[in-house]
N, C-alpha and C. Protein backbone atom coordinates (compact mmCIF):
# COMPACT_ATOMS: atom_id res chain seq x y z
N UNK A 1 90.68 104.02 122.51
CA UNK A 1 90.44 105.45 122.46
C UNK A 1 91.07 106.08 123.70
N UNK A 2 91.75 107.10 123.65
CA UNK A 2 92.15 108.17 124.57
C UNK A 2 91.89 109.36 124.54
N UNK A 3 91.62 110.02 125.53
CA UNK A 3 91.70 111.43 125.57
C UNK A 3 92.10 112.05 126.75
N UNK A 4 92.62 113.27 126.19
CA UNK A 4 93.52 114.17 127.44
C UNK A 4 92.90 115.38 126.93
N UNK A 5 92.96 116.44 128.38
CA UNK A 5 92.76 117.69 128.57
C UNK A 5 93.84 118.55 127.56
N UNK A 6 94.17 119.40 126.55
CA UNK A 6 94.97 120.26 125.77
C UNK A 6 95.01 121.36 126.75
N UNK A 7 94.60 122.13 127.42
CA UNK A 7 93.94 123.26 127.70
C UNK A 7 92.93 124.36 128.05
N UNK A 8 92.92 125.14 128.60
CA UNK A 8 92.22 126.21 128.90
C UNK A 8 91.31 126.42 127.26
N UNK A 9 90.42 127.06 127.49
CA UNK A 9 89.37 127.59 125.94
C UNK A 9 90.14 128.59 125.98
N UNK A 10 90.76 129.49 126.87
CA UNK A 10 91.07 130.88 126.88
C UNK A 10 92.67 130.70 126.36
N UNK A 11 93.30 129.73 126.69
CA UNK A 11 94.85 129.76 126.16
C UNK A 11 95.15 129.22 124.58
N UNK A 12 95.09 130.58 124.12
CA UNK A 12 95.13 130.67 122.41
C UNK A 12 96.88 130.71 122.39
N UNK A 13 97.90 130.57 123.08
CA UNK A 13 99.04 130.45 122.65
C UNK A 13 99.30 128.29 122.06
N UNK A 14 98.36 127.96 123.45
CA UNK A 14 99.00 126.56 123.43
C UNK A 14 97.65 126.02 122.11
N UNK A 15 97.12 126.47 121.96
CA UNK A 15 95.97 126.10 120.70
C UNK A 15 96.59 126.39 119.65
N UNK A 16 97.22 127.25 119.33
CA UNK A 16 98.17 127.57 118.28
C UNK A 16 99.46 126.93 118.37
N UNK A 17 99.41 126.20 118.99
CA UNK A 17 101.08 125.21 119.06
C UNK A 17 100.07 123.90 118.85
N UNK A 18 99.39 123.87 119.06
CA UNK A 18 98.57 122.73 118.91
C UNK A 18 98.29 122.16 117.67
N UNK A 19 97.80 123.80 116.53
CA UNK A 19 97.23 123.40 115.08
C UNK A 19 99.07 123.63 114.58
N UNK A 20 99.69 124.12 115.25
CA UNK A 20 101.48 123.94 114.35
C UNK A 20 101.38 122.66 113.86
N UNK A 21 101.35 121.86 115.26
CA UNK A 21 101.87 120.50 115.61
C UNK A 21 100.80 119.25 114.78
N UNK A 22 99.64 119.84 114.70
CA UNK A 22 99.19 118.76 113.81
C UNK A 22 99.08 118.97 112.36
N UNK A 23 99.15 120.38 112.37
CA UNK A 23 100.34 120.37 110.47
C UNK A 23 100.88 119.48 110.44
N UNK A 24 102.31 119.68 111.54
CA UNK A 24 103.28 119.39 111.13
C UNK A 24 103.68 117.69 110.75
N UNK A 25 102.40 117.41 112.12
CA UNK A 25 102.61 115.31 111.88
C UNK A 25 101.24 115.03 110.53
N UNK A 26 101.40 115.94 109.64
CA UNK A 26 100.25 115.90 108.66
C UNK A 26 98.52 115.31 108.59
N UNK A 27 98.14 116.68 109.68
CA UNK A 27 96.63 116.27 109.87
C UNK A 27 95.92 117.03 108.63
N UNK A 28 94.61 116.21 108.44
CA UNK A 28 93.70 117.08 107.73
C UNK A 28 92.43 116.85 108.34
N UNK A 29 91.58 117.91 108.13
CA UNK A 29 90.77 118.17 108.56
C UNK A 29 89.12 117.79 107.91
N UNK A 30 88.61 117.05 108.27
CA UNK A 30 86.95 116.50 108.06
C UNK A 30 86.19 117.48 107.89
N UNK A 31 85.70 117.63 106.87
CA UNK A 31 84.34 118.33 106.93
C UNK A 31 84.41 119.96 106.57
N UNK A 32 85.74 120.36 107.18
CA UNK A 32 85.93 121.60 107.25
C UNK A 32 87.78 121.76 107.15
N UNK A 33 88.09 123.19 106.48
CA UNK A 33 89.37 123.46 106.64
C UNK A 33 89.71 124.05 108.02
N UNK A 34 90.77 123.81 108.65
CA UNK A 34 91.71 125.13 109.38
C UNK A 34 91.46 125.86 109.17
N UNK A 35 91.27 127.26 109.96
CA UNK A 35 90.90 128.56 109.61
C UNK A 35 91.69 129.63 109.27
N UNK A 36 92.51 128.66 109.70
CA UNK A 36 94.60 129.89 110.21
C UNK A 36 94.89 129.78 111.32
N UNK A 37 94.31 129.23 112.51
CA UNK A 37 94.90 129.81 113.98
C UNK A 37 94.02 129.27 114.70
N UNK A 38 92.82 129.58 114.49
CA UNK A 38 91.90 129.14 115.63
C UNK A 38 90.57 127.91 115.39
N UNK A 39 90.64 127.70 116.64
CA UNK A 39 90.03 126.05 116.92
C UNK A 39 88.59 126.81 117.27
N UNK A 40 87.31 126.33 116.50
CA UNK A 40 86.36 127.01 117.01
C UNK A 40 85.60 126.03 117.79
N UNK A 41 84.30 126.48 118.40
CA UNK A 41 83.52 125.77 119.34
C UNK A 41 83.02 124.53 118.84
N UNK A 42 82.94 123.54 119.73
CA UNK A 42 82.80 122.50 119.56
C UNK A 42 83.46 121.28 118.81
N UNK A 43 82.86 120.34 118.26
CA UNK A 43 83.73 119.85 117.71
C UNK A 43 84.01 119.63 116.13
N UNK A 44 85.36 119.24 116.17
CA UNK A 44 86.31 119.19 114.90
C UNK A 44 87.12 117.64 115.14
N UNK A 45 86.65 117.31 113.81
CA UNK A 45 87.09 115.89 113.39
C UNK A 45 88.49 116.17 112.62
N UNK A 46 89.59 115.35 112.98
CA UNK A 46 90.96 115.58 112.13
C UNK A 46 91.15 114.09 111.72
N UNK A 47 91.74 113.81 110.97
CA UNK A 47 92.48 112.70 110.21
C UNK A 47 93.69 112.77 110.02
N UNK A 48 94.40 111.39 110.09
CA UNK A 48 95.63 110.79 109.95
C UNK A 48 95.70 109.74 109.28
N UNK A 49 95.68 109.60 107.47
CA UNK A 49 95.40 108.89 107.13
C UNK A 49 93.59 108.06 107.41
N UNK A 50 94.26 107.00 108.02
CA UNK A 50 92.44 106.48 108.25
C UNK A 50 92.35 106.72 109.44
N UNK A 51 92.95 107.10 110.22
CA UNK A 51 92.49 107.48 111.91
C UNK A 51 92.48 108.48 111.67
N UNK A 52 90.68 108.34 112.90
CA UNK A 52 90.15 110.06 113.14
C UNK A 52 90.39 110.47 114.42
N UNK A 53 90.60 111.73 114.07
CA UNK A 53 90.81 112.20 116.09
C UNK A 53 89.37 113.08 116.39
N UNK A 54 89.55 113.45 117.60
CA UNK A 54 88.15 114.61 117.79
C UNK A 54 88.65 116.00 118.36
N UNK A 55 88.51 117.04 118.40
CA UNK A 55 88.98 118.09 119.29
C UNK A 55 87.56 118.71 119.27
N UNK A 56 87.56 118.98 120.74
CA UNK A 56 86.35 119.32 121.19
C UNK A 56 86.60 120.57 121.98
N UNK A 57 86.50 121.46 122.01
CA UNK A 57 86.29 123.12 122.82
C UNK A 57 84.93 123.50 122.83
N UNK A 58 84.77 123.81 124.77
CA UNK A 58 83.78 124.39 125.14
C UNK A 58 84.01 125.78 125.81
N UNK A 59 83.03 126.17 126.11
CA UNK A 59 83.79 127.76 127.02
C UNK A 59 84.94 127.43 128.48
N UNK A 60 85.10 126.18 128.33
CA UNK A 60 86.00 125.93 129.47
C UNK A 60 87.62 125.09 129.19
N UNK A 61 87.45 124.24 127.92
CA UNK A 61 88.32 123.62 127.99
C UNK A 61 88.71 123.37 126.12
N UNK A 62 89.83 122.99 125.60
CA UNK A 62 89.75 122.25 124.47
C UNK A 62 89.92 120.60 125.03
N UNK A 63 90.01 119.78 124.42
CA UNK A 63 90.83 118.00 124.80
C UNK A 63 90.60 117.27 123.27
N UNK A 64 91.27 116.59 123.36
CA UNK A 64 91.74 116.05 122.19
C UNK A 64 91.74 113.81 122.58
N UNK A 65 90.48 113.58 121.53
CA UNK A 65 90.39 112.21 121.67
C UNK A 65 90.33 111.65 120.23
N UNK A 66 91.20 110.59 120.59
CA UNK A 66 91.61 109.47 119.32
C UNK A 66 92.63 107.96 119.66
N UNK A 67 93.10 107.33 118.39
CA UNK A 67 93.80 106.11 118.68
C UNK A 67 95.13 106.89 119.81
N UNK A 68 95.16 105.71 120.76
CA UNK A 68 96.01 106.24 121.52
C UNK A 68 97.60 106.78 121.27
N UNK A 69 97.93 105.76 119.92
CA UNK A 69 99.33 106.26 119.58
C UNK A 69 99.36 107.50 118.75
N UNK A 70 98.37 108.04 118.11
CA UNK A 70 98.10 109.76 117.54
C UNK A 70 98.02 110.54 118.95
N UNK A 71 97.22 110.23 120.04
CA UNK A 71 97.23 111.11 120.96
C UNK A 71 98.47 111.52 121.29
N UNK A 72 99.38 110.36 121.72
CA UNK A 72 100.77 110.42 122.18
C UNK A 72 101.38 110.98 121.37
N UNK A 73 101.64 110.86 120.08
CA UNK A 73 102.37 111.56 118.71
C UNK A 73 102.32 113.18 119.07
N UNK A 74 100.70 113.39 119.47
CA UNK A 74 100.45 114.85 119.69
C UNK A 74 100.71 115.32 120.77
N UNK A 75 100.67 114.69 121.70
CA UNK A 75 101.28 115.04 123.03
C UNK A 75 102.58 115.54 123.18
N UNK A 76 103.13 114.43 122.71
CA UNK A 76 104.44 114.40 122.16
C UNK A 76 105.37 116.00 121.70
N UNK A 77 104.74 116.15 120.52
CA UNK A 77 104.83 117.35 119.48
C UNK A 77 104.71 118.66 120.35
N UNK A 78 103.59 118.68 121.27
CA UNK A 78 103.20 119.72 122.11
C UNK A 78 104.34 119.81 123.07
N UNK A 79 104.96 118.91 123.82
CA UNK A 79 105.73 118.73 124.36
C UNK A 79 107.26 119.59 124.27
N UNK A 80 107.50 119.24 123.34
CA UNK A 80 108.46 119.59 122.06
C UNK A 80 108.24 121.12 121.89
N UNK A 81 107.17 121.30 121.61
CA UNK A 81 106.94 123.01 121.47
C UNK A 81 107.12 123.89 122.34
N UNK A 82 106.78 123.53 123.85
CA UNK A 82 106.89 124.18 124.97
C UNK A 82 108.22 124.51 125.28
């Protein structure tokens, strides 16, 4: 398991490059759909096939934990976006 810091709660540009990017490496979402744009409080379970990730946002931070080679994939992607 890994996890890294994504961001600020307040930086809705890089949260929105965030849900691009896990479109784009074809995530779906547990429990609940995407809303369009925004990541709401607490947490959200995503899938990749059979790996689950977590994204967690509090009033301070989002971060993003899962198998380490999805983290990197997403890191990755984010990377790429900037």
């Amino acid at each position: 398991m890994t996890r890294i810091d994504i961001c600020a709660a307040d930086d809705f540009e890089t949260q929105a490059r965030l849900l691009e990017a896990l479109h784009r490496l074809g995530a779906t979402w547990d429990g609940a759909s995407d809303d369009g744009g925004s990541l709401p409080t607490g947490v959200t379970w995503i899938r990749f096939d059979s790996e689950q990730l977590t994204i967690f946002k509090d009033a301070w931070l989002v971060d993003l934990a899962g198998p380490g080679v999805w983290v990197e994939r997403i890191r990755t992607a984010l990377a790429v976006d900037s």
